[in-house]
PDB file of N, CA and C in Angstrom:
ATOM      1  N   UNK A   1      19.062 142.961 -59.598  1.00  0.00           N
ATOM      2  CA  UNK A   1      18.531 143.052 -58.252  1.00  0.00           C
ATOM      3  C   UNK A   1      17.620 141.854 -57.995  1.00  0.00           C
ATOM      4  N   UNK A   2      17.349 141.194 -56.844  1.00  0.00           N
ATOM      5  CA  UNK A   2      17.307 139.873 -56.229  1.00  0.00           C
ATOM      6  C   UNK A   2      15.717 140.321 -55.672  1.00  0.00           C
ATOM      7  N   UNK A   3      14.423 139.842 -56.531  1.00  0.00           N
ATOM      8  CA  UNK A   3      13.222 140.087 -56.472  1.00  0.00           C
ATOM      9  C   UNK A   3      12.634 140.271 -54.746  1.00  0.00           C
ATOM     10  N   UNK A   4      12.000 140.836 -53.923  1.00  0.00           N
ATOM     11  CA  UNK A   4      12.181 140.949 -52.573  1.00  0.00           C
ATOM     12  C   UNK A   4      11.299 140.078 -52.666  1.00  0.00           C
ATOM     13  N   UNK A   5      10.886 139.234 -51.161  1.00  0.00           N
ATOM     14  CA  UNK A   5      10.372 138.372 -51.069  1.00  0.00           C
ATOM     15  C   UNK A   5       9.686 138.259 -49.332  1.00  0.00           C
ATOM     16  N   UNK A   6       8.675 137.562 -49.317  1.00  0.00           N
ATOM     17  CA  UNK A   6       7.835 137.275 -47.508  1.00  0.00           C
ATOM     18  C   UNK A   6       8.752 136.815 -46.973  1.00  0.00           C
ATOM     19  N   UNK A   7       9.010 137.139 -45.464  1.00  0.00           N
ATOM     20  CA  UNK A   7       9.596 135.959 -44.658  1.00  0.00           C
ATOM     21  C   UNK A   7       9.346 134.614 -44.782  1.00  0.00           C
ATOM     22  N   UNK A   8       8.070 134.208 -44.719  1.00  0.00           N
ATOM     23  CA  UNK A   8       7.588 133.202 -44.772  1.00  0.00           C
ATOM     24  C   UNK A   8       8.327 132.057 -46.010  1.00  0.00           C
ATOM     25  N   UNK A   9       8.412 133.058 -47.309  1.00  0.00           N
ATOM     26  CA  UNK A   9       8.711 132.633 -48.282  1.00  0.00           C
ATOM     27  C   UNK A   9      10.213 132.151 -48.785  1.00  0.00           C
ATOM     28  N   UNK A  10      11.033 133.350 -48.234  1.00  0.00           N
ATOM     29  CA  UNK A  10      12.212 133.539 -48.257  1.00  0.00           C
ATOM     30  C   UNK A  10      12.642 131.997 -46.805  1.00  0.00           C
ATOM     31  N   UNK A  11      12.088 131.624 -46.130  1.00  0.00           N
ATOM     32  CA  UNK A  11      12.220 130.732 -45.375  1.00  0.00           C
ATOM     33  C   UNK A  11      11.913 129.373 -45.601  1.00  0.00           C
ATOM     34  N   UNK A  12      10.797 128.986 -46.705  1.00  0.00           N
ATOM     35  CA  UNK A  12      10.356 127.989 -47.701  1.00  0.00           C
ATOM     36  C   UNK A  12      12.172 127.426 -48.667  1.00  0.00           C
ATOM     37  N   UNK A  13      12.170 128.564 -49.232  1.00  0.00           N
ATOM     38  CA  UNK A  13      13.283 129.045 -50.414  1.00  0.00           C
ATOM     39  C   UNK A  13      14.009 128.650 -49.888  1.00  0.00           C
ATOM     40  N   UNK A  14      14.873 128.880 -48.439  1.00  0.00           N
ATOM     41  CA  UNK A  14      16.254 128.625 -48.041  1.00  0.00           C
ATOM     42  C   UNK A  14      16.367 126.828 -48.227  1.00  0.00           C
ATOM     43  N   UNK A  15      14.959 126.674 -47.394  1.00  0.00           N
ATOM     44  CA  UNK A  15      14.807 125.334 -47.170  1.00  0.00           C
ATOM     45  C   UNK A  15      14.849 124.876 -48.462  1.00  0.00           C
ATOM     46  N   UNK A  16      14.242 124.726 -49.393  1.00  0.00           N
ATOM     47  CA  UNK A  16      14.470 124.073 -50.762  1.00  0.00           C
ATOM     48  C   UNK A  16      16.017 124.149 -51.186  1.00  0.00           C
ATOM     49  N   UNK A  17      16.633 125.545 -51.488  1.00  0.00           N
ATOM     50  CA  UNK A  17      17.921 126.033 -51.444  1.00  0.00           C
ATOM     51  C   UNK A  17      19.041 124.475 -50.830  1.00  0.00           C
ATOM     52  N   UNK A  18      18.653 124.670 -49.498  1.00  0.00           N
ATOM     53  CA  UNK A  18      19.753 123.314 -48.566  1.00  0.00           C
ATOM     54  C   UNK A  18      19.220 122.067 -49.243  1.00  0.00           C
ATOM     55  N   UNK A  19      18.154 121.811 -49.800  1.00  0.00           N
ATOM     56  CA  UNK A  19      17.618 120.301 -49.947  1.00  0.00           C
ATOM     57  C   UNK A  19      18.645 120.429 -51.669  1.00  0.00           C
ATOM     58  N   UNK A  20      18.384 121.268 -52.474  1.00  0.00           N
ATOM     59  CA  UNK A  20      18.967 121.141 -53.951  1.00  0.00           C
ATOM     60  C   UNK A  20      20.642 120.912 -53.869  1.00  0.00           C
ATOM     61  N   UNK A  21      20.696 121.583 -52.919  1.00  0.00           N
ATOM     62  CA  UNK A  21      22.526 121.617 -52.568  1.00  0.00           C
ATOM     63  C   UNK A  21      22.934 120.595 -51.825  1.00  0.00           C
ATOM     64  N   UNK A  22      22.150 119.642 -50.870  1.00  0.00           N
ATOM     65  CA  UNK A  22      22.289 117.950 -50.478  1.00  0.00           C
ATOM     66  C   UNK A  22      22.461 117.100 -52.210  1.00  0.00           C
ATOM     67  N   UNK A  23      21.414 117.538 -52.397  1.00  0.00           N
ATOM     68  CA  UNK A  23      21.246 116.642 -54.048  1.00  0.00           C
ATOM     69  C   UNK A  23      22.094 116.732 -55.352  1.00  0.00           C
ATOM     70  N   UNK A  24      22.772 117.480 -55.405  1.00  0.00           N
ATOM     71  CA  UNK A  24      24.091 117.861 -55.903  1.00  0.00           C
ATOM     72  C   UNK A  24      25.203 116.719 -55.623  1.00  0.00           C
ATOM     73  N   UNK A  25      25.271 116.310 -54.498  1.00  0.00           N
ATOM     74  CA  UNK A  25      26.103 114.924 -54.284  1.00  0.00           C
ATOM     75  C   UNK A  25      25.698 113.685 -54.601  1.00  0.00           C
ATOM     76  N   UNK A  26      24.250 113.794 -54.987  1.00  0.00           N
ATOM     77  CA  UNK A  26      23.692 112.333 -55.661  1.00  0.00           C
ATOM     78  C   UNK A  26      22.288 112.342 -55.110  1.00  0.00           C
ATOM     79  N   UNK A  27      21.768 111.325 -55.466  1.00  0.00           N
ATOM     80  CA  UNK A  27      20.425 110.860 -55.088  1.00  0.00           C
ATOM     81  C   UNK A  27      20.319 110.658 -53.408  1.00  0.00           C
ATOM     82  N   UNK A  28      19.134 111.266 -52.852  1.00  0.00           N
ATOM     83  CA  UNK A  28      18.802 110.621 -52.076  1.00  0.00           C
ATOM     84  C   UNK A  28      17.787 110.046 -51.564  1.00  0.00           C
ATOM     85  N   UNK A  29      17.300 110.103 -50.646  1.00  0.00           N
ATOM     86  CA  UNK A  29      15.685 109.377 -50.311  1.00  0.00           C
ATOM     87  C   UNK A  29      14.961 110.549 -49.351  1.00  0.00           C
ATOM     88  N   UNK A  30      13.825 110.713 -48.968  1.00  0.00           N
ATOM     89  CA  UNK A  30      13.333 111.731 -48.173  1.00  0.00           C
ATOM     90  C   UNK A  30      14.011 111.717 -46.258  1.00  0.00           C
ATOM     91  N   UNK A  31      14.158 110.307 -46.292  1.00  0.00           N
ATOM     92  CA  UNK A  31      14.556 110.408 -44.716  1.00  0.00           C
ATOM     93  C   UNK A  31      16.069 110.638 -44.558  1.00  0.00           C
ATOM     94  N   UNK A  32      17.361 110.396 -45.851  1.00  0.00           N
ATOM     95  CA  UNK A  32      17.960 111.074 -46.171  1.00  0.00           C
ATOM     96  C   UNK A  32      18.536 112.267 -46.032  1.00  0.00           C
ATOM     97  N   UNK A  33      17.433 112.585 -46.668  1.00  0.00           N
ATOM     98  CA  UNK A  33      18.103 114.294 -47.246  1.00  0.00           C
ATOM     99  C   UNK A  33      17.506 115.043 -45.701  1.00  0.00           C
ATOM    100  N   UNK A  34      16.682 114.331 -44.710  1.00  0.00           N
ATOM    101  CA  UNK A  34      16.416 115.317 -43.434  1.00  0.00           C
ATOM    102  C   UNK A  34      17.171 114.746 -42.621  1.00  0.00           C
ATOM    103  N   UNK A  35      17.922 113.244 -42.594  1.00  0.00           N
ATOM    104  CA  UNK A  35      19.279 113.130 -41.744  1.00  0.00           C
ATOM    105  C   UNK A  35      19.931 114.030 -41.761  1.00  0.00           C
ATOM    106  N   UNK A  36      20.299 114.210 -43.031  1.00  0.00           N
ATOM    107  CA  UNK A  36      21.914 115.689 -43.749  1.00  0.00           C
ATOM    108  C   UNK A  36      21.213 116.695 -43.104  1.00  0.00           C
ATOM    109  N   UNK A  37      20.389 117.056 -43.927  1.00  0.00           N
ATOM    110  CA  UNK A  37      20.054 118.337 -42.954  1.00  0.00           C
ATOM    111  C   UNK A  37      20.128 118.558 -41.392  1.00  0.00           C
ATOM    112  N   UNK A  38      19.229 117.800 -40.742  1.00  0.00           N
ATOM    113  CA  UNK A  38      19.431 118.002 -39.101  1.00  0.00           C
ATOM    114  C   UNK A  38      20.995 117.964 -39.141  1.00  0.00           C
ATOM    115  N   UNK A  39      22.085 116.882 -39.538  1.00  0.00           N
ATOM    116  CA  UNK A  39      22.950 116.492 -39.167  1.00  0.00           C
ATOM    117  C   UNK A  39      24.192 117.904 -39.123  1.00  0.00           C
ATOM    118  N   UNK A  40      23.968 118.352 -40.416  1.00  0.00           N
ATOM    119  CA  UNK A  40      24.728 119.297 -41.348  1.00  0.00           C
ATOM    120  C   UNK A  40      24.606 120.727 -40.772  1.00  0.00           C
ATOM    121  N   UNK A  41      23.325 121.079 -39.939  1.00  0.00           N
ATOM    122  CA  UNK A  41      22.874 122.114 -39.402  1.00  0.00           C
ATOM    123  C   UNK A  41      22.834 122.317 -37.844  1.00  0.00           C
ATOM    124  N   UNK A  42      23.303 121.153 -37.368  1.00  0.00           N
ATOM    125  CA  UNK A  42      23.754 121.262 -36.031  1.00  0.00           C
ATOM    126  C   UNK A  42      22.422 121.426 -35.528  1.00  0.00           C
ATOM    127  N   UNK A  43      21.404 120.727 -36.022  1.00  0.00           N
ATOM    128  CA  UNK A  43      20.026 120.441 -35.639  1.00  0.00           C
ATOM    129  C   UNK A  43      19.366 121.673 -35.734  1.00  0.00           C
ATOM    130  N   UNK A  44      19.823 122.953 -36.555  1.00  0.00           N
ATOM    131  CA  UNK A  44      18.855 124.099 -36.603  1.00  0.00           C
ATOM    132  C   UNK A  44      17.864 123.773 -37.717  1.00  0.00           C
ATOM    133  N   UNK A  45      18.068 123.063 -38.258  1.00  0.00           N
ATOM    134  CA  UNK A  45      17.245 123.176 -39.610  1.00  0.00           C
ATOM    135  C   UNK A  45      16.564 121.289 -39.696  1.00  0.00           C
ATOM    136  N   UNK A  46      15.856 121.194 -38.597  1.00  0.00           N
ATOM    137  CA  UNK A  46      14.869 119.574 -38.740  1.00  0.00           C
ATOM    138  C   UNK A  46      13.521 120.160 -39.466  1.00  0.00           C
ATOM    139  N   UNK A  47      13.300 119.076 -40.288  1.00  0.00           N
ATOM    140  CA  UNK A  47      11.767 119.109 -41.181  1.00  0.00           C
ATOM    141  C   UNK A  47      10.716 117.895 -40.541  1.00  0.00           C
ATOM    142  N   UNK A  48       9.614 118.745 -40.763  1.00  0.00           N
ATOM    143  CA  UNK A  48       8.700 117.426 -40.155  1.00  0.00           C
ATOM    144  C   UNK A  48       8.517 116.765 -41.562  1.00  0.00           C
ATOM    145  N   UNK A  49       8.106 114.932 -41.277  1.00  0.00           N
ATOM    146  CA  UNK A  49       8.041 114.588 -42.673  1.00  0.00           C
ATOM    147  C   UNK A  49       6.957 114.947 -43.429  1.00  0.00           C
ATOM    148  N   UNK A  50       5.698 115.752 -43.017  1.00  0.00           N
ATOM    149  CA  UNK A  50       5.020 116.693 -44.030  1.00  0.00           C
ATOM    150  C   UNK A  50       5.396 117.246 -44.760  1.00  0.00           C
ATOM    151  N   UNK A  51       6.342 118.709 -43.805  1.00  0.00           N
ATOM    152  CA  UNK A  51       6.685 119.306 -44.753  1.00  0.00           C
ATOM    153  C   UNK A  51       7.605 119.253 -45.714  1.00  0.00           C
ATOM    154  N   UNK A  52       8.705 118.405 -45.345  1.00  0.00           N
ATOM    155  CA  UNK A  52       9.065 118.003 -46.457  1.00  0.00           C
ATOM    156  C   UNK A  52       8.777 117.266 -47.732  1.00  0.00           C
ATOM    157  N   UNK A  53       8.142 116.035 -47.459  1.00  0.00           N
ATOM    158  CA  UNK A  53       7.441 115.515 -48.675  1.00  0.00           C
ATOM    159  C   UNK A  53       6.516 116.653 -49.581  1.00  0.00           C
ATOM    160  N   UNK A  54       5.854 117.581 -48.352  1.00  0.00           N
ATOM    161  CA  UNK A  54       5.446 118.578 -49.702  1.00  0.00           C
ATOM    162  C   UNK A  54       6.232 119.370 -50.426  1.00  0.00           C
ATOM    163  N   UNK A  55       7.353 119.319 -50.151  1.00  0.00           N
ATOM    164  CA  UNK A  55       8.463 120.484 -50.136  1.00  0.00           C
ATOM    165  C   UNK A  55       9.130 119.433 -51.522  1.00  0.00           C
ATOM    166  N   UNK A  56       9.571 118.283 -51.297  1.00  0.00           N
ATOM    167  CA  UNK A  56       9.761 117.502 -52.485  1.00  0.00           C
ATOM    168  C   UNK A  56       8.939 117.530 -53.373  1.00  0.00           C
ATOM    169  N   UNK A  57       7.815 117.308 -53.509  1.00  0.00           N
ATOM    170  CA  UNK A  57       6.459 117.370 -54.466  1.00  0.00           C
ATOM    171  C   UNK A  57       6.598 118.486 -55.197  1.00  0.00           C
ATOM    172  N   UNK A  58       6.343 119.545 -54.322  1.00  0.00           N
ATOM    173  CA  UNK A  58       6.568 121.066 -55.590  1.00  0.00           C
ATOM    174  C   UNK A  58       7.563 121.189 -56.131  1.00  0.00           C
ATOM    175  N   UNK A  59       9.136 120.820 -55.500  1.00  0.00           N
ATOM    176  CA  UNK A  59      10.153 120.812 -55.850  1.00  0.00           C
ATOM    177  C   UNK A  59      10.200 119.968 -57.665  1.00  0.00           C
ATOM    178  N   UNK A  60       9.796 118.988 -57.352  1.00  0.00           N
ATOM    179  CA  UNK A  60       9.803 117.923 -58.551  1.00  0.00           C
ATOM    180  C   UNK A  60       8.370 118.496 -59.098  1.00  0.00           C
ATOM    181  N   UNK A  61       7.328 118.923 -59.114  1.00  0.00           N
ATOM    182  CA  UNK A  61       6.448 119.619 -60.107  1.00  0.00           C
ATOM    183  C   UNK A  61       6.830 120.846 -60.694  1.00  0.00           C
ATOM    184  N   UNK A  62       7.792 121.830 -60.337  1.00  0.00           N
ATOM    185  CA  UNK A  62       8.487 122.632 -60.643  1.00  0.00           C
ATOM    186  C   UNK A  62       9.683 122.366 -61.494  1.00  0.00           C
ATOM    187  N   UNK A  63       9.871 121.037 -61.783  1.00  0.00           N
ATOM    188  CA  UNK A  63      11.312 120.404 -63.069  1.00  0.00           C
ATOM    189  C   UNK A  63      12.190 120.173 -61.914  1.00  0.00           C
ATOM    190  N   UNK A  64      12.899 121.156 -60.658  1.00  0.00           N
ATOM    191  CA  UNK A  64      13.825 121.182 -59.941  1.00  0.00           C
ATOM    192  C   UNK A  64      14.148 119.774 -59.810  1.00  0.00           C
ATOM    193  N   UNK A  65      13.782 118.815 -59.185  1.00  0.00           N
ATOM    194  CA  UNK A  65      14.199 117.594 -58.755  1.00  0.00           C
ATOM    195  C   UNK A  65      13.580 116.446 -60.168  1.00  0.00           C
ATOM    196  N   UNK A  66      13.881 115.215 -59.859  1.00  0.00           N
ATOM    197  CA  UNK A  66      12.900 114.295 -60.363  1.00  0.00           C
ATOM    198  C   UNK A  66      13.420 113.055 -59.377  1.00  0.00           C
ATOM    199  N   UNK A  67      12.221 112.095 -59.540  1.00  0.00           N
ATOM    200  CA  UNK A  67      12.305 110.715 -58.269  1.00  0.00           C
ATOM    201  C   UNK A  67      12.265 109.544 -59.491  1.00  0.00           C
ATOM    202  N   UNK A  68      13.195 109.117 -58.689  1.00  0.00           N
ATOM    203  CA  UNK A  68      12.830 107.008 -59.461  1.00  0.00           C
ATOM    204  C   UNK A  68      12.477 106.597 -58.026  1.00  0.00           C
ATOM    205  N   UNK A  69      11.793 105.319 -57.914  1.00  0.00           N
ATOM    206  CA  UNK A  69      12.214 104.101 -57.293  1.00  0.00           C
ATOM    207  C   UNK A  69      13.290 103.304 -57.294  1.00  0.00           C
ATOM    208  N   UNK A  70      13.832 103.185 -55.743  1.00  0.00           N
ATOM    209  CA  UNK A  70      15.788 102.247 -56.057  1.00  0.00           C
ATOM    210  C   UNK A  70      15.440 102.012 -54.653  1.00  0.00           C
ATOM    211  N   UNK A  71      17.056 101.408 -54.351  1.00  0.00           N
ATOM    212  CA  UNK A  71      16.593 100.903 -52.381  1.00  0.00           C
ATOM    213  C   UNK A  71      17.713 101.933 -51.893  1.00  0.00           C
ATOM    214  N   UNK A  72      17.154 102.092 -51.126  1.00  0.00           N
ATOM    215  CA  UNK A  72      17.806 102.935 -49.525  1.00  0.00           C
ATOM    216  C   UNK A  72      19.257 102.138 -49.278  1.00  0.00           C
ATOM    217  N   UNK A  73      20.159 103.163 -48.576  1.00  0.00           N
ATOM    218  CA  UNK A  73      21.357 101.546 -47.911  1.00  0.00           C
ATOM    219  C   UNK A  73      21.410 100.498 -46.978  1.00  0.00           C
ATOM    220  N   UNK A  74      20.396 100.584 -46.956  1.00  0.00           N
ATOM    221  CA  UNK A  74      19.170  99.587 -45.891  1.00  0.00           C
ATOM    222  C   UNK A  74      18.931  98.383 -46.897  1.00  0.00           C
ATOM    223  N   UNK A  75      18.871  98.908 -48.065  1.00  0.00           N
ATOM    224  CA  UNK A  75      18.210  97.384 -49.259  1.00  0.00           C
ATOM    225  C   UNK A  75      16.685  97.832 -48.922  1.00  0.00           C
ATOM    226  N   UNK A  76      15.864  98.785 -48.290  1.00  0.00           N
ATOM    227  CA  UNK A  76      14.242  99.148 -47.991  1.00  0.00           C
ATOM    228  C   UNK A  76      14.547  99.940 -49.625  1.00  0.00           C
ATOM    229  N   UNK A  77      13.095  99.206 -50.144  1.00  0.00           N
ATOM    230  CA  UNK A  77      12.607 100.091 -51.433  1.00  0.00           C
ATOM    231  C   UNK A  77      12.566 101.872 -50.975  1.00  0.00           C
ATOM    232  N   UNK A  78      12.430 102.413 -52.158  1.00  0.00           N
ATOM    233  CA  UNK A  78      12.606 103.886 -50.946  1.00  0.00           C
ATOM    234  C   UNK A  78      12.491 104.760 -52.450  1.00  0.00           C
ATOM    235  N   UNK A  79      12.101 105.937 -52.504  1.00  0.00           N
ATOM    236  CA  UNK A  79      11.778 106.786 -53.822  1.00  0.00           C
ATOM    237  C   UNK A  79      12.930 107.745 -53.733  1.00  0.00           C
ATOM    238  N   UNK A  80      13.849 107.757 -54.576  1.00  0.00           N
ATOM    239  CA  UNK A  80      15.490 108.818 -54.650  1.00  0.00           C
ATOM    240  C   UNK A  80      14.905 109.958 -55.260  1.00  0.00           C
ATOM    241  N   UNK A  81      15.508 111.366 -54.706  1.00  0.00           N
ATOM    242  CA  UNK A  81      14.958 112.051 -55.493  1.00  0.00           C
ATOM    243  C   UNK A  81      16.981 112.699 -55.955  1.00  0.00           C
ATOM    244  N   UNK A  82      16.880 112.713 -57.455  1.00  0.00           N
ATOM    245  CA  UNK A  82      18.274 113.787 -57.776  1.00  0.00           C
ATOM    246  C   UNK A  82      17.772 115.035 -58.282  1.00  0.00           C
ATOM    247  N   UNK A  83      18.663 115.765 -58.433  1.00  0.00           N
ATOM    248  CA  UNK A  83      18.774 117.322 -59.129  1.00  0.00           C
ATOM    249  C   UNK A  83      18.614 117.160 -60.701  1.00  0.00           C
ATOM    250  N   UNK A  84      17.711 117.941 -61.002  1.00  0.00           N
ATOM    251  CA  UNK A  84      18.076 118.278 -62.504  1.00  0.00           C
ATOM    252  C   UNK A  84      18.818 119.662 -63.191  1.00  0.00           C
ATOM    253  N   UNK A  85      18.849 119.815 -64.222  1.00  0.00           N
ATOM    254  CA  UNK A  85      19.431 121.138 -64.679  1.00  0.00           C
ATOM    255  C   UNK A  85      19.257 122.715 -64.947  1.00  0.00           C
ATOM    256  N   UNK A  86      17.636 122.017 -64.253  1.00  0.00           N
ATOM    257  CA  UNK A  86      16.716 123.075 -64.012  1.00  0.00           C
ATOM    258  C   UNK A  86      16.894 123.374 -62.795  1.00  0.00           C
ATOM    259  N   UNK A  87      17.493 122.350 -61.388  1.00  0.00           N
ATOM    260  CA  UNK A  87      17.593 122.553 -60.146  1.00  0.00           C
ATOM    261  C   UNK A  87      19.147 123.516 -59.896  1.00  0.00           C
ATOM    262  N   UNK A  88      19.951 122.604 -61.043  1.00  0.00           N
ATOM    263  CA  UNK A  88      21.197 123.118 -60.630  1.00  0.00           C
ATOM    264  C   UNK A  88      21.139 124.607 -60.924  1.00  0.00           C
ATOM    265  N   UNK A  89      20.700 125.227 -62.070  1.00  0.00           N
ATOM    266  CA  UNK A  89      20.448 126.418 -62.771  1.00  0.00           C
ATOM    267  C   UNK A  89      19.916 127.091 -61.445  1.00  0.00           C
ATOM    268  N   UNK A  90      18.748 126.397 -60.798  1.00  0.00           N
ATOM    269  CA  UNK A  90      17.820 127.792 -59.603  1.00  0.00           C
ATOM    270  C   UNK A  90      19.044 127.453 -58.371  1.00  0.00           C
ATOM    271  N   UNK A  91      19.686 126.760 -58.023  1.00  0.00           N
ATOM    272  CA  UNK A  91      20.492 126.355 -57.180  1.00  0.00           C
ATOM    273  C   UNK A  91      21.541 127.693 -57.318  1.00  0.00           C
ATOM    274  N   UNK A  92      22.417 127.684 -57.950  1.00  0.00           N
ATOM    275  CA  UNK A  92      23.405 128.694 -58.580  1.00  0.00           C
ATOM    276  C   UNK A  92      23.001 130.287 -58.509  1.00  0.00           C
ATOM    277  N   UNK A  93      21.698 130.735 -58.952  1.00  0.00           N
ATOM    278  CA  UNK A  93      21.045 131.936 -58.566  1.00  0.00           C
ATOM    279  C   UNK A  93      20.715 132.244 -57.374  1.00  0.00           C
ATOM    280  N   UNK A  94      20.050 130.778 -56.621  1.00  0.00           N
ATOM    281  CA  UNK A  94      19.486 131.081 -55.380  1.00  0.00           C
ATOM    282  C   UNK A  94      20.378 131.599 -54.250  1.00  0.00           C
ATOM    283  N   UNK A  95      21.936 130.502 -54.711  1.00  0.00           N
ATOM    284  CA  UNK A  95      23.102 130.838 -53.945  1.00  0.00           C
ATOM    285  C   UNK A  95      23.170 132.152 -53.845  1.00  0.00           C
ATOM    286  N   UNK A  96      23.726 132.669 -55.081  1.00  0.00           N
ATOM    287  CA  UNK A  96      24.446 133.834 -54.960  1.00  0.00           C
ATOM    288  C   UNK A  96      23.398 134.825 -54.235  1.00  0.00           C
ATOM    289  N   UNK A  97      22.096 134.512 -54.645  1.00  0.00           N
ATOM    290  CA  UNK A  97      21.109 135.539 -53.919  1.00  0.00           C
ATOM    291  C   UNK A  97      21.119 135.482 -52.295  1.00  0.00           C
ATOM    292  N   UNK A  98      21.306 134.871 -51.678  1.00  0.00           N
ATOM    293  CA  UNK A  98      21.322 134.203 -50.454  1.00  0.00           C
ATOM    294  C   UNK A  98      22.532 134.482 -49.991  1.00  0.00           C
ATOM    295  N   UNK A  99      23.577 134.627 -50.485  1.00  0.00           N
ATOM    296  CA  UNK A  99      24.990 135.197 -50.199  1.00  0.00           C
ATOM    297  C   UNK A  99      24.869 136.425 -49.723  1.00  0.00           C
ATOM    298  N   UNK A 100      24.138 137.494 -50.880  1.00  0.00           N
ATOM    299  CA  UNK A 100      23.753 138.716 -50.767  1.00  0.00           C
ATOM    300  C   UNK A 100      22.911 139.261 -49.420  1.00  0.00           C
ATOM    301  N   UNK A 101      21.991 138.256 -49.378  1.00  0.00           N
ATOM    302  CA  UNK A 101      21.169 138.773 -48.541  1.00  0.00           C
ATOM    303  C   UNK A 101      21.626 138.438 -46.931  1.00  0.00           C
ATOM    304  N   UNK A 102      22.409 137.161 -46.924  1.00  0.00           N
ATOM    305  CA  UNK A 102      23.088 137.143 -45.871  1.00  0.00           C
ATOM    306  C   UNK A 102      24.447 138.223 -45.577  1.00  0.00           C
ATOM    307  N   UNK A 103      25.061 138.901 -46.272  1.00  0.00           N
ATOM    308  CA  UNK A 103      26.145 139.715 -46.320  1.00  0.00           C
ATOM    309  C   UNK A 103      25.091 140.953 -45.871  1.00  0.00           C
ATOM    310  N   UNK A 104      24.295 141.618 -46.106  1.00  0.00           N
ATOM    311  CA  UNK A 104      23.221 142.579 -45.735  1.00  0.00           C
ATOM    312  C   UNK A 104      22.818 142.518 -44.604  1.00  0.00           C
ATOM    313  N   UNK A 105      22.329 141.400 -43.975  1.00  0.00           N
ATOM    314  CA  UNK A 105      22.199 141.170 -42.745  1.00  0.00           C
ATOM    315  C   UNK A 105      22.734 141.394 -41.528  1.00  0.00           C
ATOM    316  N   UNK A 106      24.248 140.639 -41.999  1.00  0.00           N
ATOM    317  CA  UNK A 106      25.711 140.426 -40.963  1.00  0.00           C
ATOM    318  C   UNK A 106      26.032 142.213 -41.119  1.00  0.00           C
ATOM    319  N   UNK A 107      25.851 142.848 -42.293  1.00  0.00           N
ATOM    320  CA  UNK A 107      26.233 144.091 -41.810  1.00  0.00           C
ATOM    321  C   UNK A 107      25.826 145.173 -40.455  1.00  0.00           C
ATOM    322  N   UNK A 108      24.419 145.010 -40.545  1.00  0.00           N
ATOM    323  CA  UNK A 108      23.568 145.618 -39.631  1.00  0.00           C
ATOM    324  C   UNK A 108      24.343 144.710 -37.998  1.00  0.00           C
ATOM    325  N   UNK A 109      23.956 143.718 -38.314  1.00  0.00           N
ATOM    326  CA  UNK A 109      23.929 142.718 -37.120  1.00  0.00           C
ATOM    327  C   UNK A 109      25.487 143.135 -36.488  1.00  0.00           C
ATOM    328  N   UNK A 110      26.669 143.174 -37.231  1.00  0.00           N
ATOM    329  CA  UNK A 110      27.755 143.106 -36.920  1.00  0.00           C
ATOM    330  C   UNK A 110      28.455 144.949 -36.740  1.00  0.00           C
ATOM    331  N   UNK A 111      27.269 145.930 -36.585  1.00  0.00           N
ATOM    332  CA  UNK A 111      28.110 147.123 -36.741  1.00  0.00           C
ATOM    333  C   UNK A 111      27.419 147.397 -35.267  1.00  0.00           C
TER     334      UNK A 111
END
């Protein structure tokens, strides 16, 4: 059973959730990974660059991510952040949890 969790929190989570599952295709940079997102989400899901950079920070103090320095496709210096195996591992749980809880949802919503 899939630990219950705050709105607030469970809304943090998704967001990390979409950023680990961008990073799965490779490295990217912070302005990046909130192109994909807006782009990918049909603009439901834009980050201000606060919260994301904090959202990267815990992410990568938590093992999930880690950053080098490399250049952007611009050739602009720029900090990449990829997935580690610790990301892919919470990635894979988070999914399936998130599957669940969206299938729970659509039930109510859809009867």
């Amino acid at each position: 059973m899939t630990p219950k969790r705050s709105k607030s929190t469970y809304l943090q989570g998704t967001v990390e959730v979409l950023v680990l599952k961008l990073l799965t295709r490779g490295p990217l940079h912070g302005y990046g990974i909130a192109k994909q997102l807006a782009e990918e989400t049909d603009g439901v899901v834009e980050l201000e660059d606060a919260a994301l950079y904090q959202g990267l920070h815990r992410m990568e103090s938590k093992g999930w991510i880690e950053a080098e320095w490399g250049r952007s496709e611009t050739g602009r210096r720029a900090k990449l952040y990829r997935l580690t195996e610790a990301g892919r591992k919470l990635l894979r749980a988070e999914t399936e949890g998130f599957r669940d809880f969206a299938s729970a949802v659509l039930k109510v919503l859809e009867t």
